[in-house]
N, C-alpha and C. Protein backbone atom coordinates (compact mmCIF):
# COMPACT_ATOMS: atom_id res chain seq x y z
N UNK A 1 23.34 29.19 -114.13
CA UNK A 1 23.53 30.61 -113.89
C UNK A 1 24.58 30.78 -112.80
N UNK A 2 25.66 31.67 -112.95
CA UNK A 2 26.45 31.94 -111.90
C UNK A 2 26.04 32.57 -111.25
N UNK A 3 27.20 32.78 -109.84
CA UNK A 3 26.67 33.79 -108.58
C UNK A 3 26.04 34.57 -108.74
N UNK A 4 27.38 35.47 -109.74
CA UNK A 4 27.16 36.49 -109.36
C UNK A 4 26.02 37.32 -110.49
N UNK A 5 25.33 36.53 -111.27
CA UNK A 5 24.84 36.69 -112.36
C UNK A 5 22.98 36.91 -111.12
N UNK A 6 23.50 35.45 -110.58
CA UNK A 6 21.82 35.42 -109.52
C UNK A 6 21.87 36.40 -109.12
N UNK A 7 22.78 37.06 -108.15
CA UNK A 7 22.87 37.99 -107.01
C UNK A 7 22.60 39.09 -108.10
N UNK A 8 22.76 39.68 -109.33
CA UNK A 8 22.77 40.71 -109.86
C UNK A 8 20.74 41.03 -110.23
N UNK A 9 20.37 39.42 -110.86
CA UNK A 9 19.08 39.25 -110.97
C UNK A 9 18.23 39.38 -109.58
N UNK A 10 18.96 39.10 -108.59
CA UNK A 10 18.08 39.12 -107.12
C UNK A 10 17.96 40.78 -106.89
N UNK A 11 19.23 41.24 -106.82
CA UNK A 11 19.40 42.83 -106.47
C UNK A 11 18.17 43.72 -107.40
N UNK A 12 18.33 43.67 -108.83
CA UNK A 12 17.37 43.84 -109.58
C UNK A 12 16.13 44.12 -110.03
N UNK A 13 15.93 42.68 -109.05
CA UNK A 13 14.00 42.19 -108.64
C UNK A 13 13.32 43.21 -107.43
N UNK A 14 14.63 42.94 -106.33
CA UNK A 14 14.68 43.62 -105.01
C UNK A 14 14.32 45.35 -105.62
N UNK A 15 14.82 46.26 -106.47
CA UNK A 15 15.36 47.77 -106.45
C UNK A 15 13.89 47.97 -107.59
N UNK A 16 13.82 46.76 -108.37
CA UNK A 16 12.23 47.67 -108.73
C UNK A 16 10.83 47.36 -108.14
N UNK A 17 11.01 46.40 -107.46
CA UNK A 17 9.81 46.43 -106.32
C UNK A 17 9.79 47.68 -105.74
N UNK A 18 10.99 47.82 -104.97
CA UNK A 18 11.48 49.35 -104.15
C UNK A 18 11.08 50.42 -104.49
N UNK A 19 11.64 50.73 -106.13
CA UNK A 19 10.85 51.87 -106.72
C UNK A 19 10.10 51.83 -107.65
N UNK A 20 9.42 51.08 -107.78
CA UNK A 20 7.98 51.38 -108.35
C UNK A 20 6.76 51.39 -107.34
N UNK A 21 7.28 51.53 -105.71
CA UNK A 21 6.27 52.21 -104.53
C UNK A 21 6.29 53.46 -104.73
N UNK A 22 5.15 53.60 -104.44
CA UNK A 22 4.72 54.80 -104.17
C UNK A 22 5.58 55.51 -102.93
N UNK A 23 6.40 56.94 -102.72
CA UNK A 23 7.92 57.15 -101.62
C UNK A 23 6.39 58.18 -100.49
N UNK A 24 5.51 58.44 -101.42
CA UNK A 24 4.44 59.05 -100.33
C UNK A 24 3.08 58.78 -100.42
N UNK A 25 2.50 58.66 -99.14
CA UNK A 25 1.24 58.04 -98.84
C UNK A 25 -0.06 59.17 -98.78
N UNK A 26 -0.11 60.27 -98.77
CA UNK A 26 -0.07 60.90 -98.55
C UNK A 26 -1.41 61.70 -99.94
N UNK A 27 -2.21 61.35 -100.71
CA UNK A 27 -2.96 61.56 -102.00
C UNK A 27 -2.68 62.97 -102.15
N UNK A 28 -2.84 63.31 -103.40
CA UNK A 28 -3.49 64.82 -103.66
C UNK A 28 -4.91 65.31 -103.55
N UNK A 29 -5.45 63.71 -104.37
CA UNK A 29 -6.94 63.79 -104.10
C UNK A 29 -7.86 62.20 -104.07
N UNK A 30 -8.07 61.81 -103.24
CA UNK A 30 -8.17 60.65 -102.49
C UNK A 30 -8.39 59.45 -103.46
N UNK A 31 -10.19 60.18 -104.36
CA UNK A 31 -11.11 59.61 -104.86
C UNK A 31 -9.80 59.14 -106.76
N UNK A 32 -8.94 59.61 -106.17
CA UNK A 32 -8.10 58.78 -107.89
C UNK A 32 -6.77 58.71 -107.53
N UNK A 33 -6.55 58.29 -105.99
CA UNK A 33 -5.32 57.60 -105.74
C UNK A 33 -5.57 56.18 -105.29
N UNK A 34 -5.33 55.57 -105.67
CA UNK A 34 -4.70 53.57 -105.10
C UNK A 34 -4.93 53.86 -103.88
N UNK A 35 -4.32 54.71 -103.13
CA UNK A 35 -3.64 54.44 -101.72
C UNK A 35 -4.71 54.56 -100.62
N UNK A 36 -5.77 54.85 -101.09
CA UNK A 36 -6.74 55.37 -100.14
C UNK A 36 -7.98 54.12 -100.49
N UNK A 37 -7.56 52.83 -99.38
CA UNK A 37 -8.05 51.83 -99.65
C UNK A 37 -8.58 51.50 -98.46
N UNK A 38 -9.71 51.98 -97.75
CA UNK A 38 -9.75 51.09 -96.34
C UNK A 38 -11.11 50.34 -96.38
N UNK A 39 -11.36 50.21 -97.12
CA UNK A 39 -12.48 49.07 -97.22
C UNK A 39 -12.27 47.58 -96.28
N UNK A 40 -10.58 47.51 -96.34
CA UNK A 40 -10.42 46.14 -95.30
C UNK A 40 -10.70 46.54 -93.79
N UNK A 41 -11.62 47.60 -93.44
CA UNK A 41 -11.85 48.13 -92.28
C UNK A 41 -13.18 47.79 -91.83
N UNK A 42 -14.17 47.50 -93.30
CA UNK A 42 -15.67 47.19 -93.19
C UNK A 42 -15.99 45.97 -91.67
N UNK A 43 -15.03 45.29 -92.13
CA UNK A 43 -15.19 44.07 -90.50
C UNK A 43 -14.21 43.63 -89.94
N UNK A 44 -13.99 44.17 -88.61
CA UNK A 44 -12.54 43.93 -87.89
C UNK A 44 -12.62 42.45 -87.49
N UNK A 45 -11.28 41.42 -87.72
CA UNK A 45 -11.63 40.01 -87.14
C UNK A 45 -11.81 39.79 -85.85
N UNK A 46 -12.79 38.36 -85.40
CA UNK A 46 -12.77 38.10 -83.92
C UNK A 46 -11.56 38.36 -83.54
N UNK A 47 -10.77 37.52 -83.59
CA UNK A 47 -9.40 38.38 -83.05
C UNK A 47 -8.97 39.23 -82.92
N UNK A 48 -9.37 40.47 -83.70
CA UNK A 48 -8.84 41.48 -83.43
C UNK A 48 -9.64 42.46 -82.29
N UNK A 49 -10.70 42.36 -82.49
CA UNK A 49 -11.78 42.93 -81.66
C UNK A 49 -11.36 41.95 -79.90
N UNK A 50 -11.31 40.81 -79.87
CA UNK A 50 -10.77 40.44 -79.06
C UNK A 50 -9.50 41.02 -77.93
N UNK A 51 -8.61 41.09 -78.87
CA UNK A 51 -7.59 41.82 -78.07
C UNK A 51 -8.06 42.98 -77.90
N UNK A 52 -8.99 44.03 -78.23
CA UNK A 52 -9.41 45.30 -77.43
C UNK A 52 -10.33 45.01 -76.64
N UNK A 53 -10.87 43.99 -76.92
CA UNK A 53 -11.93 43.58 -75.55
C UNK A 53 -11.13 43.52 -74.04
N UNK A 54 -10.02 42.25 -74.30
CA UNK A 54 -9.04 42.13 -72.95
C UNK A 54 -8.28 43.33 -72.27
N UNK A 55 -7.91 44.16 -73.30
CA UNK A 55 -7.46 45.52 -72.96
C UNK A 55 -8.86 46.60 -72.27
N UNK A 56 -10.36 46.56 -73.20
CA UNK A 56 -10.86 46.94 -72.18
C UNK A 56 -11.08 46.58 -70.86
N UNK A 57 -11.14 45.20 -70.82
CA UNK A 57 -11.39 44.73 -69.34
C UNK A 57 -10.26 44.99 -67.97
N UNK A 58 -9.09 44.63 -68.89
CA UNK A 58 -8.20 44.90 -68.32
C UNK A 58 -8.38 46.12 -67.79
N UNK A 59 -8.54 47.49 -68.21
CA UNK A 59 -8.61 48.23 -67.86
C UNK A 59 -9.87 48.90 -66.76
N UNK A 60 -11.09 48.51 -66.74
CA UNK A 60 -11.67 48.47 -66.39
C UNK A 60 -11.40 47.35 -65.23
N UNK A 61 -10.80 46.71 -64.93
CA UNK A 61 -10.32 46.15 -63.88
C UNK A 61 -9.84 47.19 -62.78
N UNK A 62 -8.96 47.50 -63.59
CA UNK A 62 -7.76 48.69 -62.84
C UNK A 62 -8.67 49.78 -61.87
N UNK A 63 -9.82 50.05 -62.92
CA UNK A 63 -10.20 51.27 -62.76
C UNK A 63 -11.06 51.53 -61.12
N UNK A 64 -11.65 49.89 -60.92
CA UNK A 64 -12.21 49.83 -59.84
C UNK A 64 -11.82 49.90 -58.37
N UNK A 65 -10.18 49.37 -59.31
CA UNK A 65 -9.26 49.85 -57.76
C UNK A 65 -8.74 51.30 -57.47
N UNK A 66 -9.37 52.34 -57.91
CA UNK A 66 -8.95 53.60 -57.73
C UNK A 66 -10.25 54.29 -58.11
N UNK A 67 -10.53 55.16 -57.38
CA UNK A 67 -11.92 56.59 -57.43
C UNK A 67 -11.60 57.53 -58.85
N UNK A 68 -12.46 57.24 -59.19
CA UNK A 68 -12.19 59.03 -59.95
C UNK A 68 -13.50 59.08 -60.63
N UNK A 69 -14.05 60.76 -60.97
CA UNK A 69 -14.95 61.05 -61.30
C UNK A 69 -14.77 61.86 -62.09
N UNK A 70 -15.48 61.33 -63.65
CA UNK A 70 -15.25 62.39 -64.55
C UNK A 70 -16.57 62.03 -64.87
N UNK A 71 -17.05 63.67 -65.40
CA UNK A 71 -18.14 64.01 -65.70
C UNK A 71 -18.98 63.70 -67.21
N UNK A 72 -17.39 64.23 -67.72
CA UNK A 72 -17.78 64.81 -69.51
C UNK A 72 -17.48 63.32 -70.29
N UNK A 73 -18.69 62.94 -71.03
CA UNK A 73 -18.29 62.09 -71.90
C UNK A 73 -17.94 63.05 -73.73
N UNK A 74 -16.59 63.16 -74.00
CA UNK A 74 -16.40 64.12 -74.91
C UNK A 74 -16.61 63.35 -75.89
N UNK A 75 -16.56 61.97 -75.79
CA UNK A 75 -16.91 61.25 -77.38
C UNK A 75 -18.64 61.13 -77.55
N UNK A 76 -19.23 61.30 -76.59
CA UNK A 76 -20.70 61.24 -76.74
C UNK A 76 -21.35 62.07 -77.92
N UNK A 77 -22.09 61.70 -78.78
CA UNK A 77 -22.68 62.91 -79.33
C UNK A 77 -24.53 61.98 -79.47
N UNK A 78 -25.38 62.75 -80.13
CA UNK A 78 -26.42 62.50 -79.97
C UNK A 78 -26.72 62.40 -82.17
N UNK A 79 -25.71 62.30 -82.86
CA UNK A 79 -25.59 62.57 -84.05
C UNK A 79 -24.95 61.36 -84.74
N UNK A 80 -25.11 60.76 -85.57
CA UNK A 80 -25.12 59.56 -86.84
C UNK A 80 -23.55 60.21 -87.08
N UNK A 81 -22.31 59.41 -87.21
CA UNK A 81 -21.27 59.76 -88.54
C UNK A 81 -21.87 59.65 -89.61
N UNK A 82 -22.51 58.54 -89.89
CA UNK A 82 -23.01 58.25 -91.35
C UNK A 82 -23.85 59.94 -92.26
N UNK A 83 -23.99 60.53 -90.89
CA UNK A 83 -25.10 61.77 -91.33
C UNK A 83 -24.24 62.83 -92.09
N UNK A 84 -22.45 62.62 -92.19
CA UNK A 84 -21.77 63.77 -92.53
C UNK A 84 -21.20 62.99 -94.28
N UNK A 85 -21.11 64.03 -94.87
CA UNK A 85 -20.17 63.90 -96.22
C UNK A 85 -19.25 62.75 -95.77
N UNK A 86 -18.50 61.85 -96.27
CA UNK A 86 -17.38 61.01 -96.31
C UNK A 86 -16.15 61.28 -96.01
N UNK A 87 -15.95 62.96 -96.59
CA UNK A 87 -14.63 63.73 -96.65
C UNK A 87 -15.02 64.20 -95.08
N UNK A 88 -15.34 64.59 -94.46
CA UNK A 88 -16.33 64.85 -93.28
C UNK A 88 -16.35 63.70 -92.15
N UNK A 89 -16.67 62.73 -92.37
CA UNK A 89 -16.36 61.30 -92.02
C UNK A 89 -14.98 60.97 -91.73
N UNK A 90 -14.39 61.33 -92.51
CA UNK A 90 -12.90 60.77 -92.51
C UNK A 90 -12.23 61.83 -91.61
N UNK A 91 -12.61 63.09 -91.25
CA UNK A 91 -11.40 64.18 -90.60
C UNK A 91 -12.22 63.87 -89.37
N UNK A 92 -13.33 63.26 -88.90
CA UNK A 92 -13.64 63.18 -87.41
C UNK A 92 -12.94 61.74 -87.02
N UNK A 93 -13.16 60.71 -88.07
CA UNK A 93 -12.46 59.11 -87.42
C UNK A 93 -10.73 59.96 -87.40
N UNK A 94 -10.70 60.31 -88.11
CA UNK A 94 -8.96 60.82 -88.26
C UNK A 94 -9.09 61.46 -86.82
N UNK A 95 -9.40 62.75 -86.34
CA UNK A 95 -9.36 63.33 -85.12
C UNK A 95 -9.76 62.07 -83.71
N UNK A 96 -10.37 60.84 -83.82
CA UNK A 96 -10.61 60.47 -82.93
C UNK A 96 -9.59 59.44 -82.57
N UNK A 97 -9.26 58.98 -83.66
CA UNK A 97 -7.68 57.86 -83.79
C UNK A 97 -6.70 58.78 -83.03
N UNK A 98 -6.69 60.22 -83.21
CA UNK A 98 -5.35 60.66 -82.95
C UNK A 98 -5.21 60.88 -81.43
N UNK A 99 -6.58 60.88 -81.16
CA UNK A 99 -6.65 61.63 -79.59
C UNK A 99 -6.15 60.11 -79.07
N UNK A 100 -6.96 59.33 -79.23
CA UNK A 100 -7.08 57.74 -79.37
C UNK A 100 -5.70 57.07 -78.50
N UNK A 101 -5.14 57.79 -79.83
CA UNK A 101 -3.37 56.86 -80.12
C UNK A 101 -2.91 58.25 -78.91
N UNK A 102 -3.08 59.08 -79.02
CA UNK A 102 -1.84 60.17 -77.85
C UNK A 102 -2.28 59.20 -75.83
N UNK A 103 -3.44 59.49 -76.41
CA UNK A 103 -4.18 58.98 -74.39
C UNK A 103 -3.44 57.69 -74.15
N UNK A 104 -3.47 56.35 -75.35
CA UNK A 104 -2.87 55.12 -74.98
C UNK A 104 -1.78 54.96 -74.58
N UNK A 105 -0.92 55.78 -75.94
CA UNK A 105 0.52 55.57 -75.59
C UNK A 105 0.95 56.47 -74.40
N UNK A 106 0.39 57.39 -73.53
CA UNK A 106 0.81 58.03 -72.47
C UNK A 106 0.43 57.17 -71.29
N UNK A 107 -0.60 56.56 -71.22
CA UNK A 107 -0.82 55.76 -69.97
C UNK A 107 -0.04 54.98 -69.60
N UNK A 108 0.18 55.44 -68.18
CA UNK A 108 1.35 54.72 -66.92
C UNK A 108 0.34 53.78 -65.95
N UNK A 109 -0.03 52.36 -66.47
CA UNK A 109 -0.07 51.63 -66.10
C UNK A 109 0.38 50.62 -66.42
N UNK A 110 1.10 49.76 -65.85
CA UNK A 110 1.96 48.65 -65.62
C UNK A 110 0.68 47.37 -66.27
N UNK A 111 -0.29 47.33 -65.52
CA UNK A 111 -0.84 46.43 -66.07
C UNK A 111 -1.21 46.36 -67.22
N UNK A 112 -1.82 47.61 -67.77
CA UNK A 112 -2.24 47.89 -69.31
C UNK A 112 -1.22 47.75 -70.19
N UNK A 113 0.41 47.91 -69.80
CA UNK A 113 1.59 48.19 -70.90
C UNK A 113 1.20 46.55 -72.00
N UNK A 114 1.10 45.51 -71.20
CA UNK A 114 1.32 44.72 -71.94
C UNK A 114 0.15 43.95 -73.15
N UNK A 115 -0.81 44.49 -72.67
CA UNK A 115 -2.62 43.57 -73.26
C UNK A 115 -2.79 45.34 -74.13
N UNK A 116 -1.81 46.58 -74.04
CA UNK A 116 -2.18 47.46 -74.95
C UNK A 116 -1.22 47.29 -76.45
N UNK A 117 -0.29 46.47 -76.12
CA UNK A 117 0.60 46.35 -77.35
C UNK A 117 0.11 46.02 -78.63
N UNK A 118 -0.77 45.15 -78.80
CA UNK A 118 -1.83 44.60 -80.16
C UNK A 118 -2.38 46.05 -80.07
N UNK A 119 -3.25 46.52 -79.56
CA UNK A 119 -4.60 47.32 -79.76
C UNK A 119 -3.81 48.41 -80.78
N UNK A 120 -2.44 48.95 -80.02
CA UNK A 120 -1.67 50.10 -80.76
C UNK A 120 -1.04 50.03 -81.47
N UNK A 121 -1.02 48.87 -82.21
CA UNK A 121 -0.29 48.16 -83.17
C UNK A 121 -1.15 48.67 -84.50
N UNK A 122 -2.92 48.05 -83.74
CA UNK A 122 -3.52 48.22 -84.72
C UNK A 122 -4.62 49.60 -85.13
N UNK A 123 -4.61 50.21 -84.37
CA UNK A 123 -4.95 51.45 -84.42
C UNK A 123 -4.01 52.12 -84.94
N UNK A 124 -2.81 52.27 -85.07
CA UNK A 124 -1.65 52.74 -85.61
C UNK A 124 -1.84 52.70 -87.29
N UNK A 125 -1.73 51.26 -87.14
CA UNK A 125 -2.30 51.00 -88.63
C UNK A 125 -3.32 51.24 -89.33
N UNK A 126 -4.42 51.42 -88.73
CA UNK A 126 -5.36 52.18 -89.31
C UNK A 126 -5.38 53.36 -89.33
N UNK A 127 -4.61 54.03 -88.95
CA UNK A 127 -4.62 55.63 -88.47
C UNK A 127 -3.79 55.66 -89.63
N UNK A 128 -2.62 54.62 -89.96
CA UNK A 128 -1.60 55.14 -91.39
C UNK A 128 -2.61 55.59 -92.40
N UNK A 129 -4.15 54.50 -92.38
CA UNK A 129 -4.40 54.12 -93.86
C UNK A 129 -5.61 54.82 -94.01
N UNK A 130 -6.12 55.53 -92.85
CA UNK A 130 -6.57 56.55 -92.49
C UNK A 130 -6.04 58.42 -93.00
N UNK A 131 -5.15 58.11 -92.68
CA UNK A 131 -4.58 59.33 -92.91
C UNK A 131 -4.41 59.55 -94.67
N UNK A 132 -3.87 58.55 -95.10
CA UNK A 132 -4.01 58.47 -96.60
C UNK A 132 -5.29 58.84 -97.60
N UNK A 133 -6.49 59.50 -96.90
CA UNK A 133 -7.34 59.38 -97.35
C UNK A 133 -7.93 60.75 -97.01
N UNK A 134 -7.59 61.36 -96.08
CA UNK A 134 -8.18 62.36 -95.33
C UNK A 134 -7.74 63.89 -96.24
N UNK A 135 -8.67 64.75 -96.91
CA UNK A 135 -8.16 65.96 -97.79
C UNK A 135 -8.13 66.71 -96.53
N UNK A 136 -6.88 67.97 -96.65
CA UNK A 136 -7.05 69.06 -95.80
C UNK A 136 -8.28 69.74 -96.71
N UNK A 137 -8.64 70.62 -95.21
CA UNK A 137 -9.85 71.65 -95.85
C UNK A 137 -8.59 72.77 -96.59
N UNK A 138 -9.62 73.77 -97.09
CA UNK A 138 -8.83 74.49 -97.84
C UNK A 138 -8.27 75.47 -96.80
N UNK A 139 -7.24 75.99 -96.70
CA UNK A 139 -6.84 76.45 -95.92
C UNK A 139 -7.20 78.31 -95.69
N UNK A 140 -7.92 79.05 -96.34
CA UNK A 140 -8.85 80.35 -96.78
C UNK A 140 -10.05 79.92 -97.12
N UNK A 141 -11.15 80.46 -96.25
CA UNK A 141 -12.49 80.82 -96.72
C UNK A 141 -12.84 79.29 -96.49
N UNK A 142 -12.78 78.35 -95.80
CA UNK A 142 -13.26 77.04 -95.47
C UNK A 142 -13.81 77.13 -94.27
N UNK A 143 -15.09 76.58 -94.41
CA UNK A 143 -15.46 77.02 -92.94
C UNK A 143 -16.57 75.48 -92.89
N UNK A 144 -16.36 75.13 -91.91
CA UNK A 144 -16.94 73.44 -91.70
C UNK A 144 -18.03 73.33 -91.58
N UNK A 145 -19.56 72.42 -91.55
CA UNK A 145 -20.51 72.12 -91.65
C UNK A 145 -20.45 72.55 -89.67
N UNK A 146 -21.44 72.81 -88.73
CA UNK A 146 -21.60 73.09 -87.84
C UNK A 146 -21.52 72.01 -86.73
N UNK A 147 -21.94 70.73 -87.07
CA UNK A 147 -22.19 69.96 -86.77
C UNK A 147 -19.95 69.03 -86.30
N UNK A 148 -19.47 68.90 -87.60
CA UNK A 148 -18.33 68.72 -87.84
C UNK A 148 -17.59 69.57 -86.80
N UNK A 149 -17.48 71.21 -87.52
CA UNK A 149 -17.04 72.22 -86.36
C UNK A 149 -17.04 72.31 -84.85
N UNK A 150 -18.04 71.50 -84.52
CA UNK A 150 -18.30 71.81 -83.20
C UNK A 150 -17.48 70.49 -82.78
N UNK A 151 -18.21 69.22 -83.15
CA UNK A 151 -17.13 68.19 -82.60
C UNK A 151 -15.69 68.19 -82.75
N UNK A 152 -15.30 68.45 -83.87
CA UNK A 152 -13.70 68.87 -83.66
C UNK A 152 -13.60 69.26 -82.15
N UNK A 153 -13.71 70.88 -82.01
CA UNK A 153 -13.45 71.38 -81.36
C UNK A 153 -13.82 71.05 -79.92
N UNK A 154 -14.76 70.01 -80.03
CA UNK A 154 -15.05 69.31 -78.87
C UNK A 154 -13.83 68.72 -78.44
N UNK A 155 -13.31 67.28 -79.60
CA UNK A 155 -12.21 66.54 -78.91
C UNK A 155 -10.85 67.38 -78.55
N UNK A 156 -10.55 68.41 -79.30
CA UNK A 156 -9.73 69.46 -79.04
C UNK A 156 -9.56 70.03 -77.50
N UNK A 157 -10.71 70.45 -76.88
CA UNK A 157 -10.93 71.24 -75.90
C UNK A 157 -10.85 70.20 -75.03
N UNK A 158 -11.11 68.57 -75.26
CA UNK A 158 -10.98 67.39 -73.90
C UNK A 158 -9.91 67.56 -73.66
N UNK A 159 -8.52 67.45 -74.30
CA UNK A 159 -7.44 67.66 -74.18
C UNK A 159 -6.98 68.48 -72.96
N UNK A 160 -7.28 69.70 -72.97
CA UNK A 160 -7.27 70.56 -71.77
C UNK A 160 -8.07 71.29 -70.99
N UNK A 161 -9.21 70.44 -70.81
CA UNK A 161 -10.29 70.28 -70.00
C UNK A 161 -10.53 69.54 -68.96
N UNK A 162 -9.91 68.32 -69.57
CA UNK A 162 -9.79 67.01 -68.61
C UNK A 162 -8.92 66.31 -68.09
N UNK A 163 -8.88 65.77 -67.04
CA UNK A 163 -8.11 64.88 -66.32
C UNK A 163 -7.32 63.81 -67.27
N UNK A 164 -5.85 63.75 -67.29
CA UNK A 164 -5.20 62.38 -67.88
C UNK A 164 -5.99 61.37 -67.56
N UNK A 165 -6.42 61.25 -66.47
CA UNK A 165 -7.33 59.43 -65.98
C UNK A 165 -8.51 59.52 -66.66
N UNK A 166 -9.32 61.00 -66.43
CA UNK A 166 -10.52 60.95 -67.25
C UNK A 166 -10.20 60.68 -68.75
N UNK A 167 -9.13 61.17 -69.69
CA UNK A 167 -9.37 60.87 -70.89
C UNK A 167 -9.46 59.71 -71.18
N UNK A 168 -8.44 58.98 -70.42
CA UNK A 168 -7.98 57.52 -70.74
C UNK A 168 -9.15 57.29 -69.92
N UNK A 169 -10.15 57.25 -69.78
CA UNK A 169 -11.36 56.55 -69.04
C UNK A 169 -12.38 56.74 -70.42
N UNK A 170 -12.27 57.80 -70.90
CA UNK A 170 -13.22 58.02 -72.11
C UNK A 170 -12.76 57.29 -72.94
N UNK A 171 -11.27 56.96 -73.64
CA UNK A 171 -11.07 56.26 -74.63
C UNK A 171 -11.21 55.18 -74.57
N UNK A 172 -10.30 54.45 -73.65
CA UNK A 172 -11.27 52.99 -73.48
C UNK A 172 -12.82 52.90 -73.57
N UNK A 173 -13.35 53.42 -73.02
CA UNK A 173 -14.61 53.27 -72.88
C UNK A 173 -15.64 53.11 -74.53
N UNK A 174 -14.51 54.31 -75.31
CA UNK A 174 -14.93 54.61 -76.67
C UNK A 174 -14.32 53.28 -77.55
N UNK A 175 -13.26 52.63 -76.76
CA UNK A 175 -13.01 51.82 -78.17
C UNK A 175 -13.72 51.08 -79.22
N UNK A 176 -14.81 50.51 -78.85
CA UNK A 176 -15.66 49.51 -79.50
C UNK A 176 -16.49 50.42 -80.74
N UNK A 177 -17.23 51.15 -79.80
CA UNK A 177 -17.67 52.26 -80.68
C UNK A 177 -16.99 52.79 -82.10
N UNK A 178 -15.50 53.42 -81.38
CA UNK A 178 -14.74 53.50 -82.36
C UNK A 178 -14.18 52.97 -83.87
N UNK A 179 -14.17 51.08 -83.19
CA UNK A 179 -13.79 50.37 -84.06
C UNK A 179 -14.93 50.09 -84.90
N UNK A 180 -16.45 49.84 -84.01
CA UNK A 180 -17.29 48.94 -84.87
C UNK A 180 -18.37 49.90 -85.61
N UNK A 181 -18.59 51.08 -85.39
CA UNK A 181 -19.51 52.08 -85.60
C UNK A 181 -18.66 53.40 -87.00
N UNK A 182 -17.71 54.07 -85.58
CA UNK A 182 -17.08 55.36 -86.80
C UNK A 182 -16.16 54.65 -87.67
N UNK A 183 -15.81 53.48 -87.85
CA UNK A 183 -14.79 53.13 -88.41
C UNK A 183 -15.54 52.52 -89.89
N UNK A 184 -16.23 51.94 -89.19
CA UNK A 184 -16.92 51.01 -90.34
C UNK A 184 -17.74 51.94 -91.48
N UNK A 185 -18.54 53.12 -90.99
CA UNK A 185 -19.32 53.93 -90.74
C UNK A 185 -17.70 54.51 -92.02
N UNK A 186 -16.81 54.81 -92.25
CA UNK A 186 -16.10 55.72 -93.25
C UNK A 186 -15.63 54.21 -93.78
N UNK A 187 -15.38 52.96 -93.69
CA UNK A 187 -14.98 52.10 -94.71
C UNK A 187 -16.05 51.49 -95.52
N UNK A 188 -17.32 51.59 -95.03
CA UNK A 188 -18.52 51.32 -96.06
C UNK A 188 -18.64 52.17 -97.12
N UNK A 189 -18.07 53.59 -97.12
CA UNK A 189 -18.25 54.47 -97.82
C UNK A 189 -16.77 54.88 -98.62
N UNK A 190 -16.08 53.70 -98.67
CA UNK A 190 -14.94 53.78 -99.12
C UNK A 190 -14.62 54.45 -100.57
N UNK A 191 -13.49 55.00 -100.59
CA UNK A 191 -13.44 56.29 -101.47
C UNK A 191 -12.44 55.70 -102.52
N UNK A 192 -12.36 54.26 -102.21
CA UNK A 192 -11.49 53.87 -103.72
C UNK A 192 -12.21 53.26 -104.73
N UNK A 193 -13.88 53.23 -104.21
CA UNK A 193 -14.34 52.39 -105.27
C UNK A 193 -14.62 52.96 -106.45
């Protein structure tokens, strides 16, 4: 086979891989798109859980060398995820990734920049494959289960309620939770099966 015959067969191979992706991630409706696959979420590896461990400690290192007092634990609730619909499930892990991912990537600590690089790597990534899955409510006459409603508007209101140090004191604090409880807690109940 000549060159330019390969290079034409390589280009080829290359442009329908390319487009026969899917150009948006994004479903119409979750439960009969491919894309809404997070079942590989059911068990995060030692390793991975690892590197948020060192990042918590790390942080919790830090924390002892400086005072602060925050009151409100806004991720606390006294309520099961497992207890809400799935579709329900998915817009609170979605709301908690996001607060999640804004608090990390704003924190100005020097020591944390470097032991946070994995964690936001991979929260990122789950937040993509996350998001792929999540229906908007309807946008007229939708009105949320009470329970849902209120926590939203819970993590909403931490935002400008609380101290930058306090949030980033809550999120760390929440990560494990996050990963091993609400996370798992919407990939057991995965919506591609």
């Amino acid at each position: 086979m000549t060159t330019s015959k390969t290079l034409a067969l390589l280009f080829s191979t290359l442009m329908s891989g390319v487009i026969s992706r899917p150009l948006t991630t994004t479903p119409t409706h979750p439960s009969t798109q491919s894309s809404c696959q997070i079942s590989q979420f059911k068990f995060l590896s030692p390793r991975e859980l690892e590197v948020f461990k060192v990042a918590k400690n790390t942080y919790e290192e830090s924390m002892l060398q400086t005072e602060r007092k925050c009151s409100s634990k806004f991720f606390h609730r006294n309520w099961d995820l497992r207890q809400l619909p799935l579709s329900d499930r998915l817009r609170v892990l979605k709301a908690e990734l996001t607060l999640t991912l804004d608090i990390l990537k704003a924190m100005d600590n020097p020591d944390l920049e470097r032991v946070l690089v994995q964690p936001l790597q991979t929260l990122s990534y789950i937040n993509q494959k996350i998001q792929s899955c999540v229906i908007p409510p309807p946008s007229r006459g939708h009105k949320n289960p009470g329970r849902l409603k209120n926590w939203l508007h819970k993590l909403s209101e931490a935002r400008k309620k609380e101290s930058q140090r306090c949030l980033e004191a809550s999120v760390m604090l929440n990560l494990f939770r996050l990963l091993t409880q609400d996370l798992q807690g919407v990939a057991h109940g995965d919506l591609s099966r």
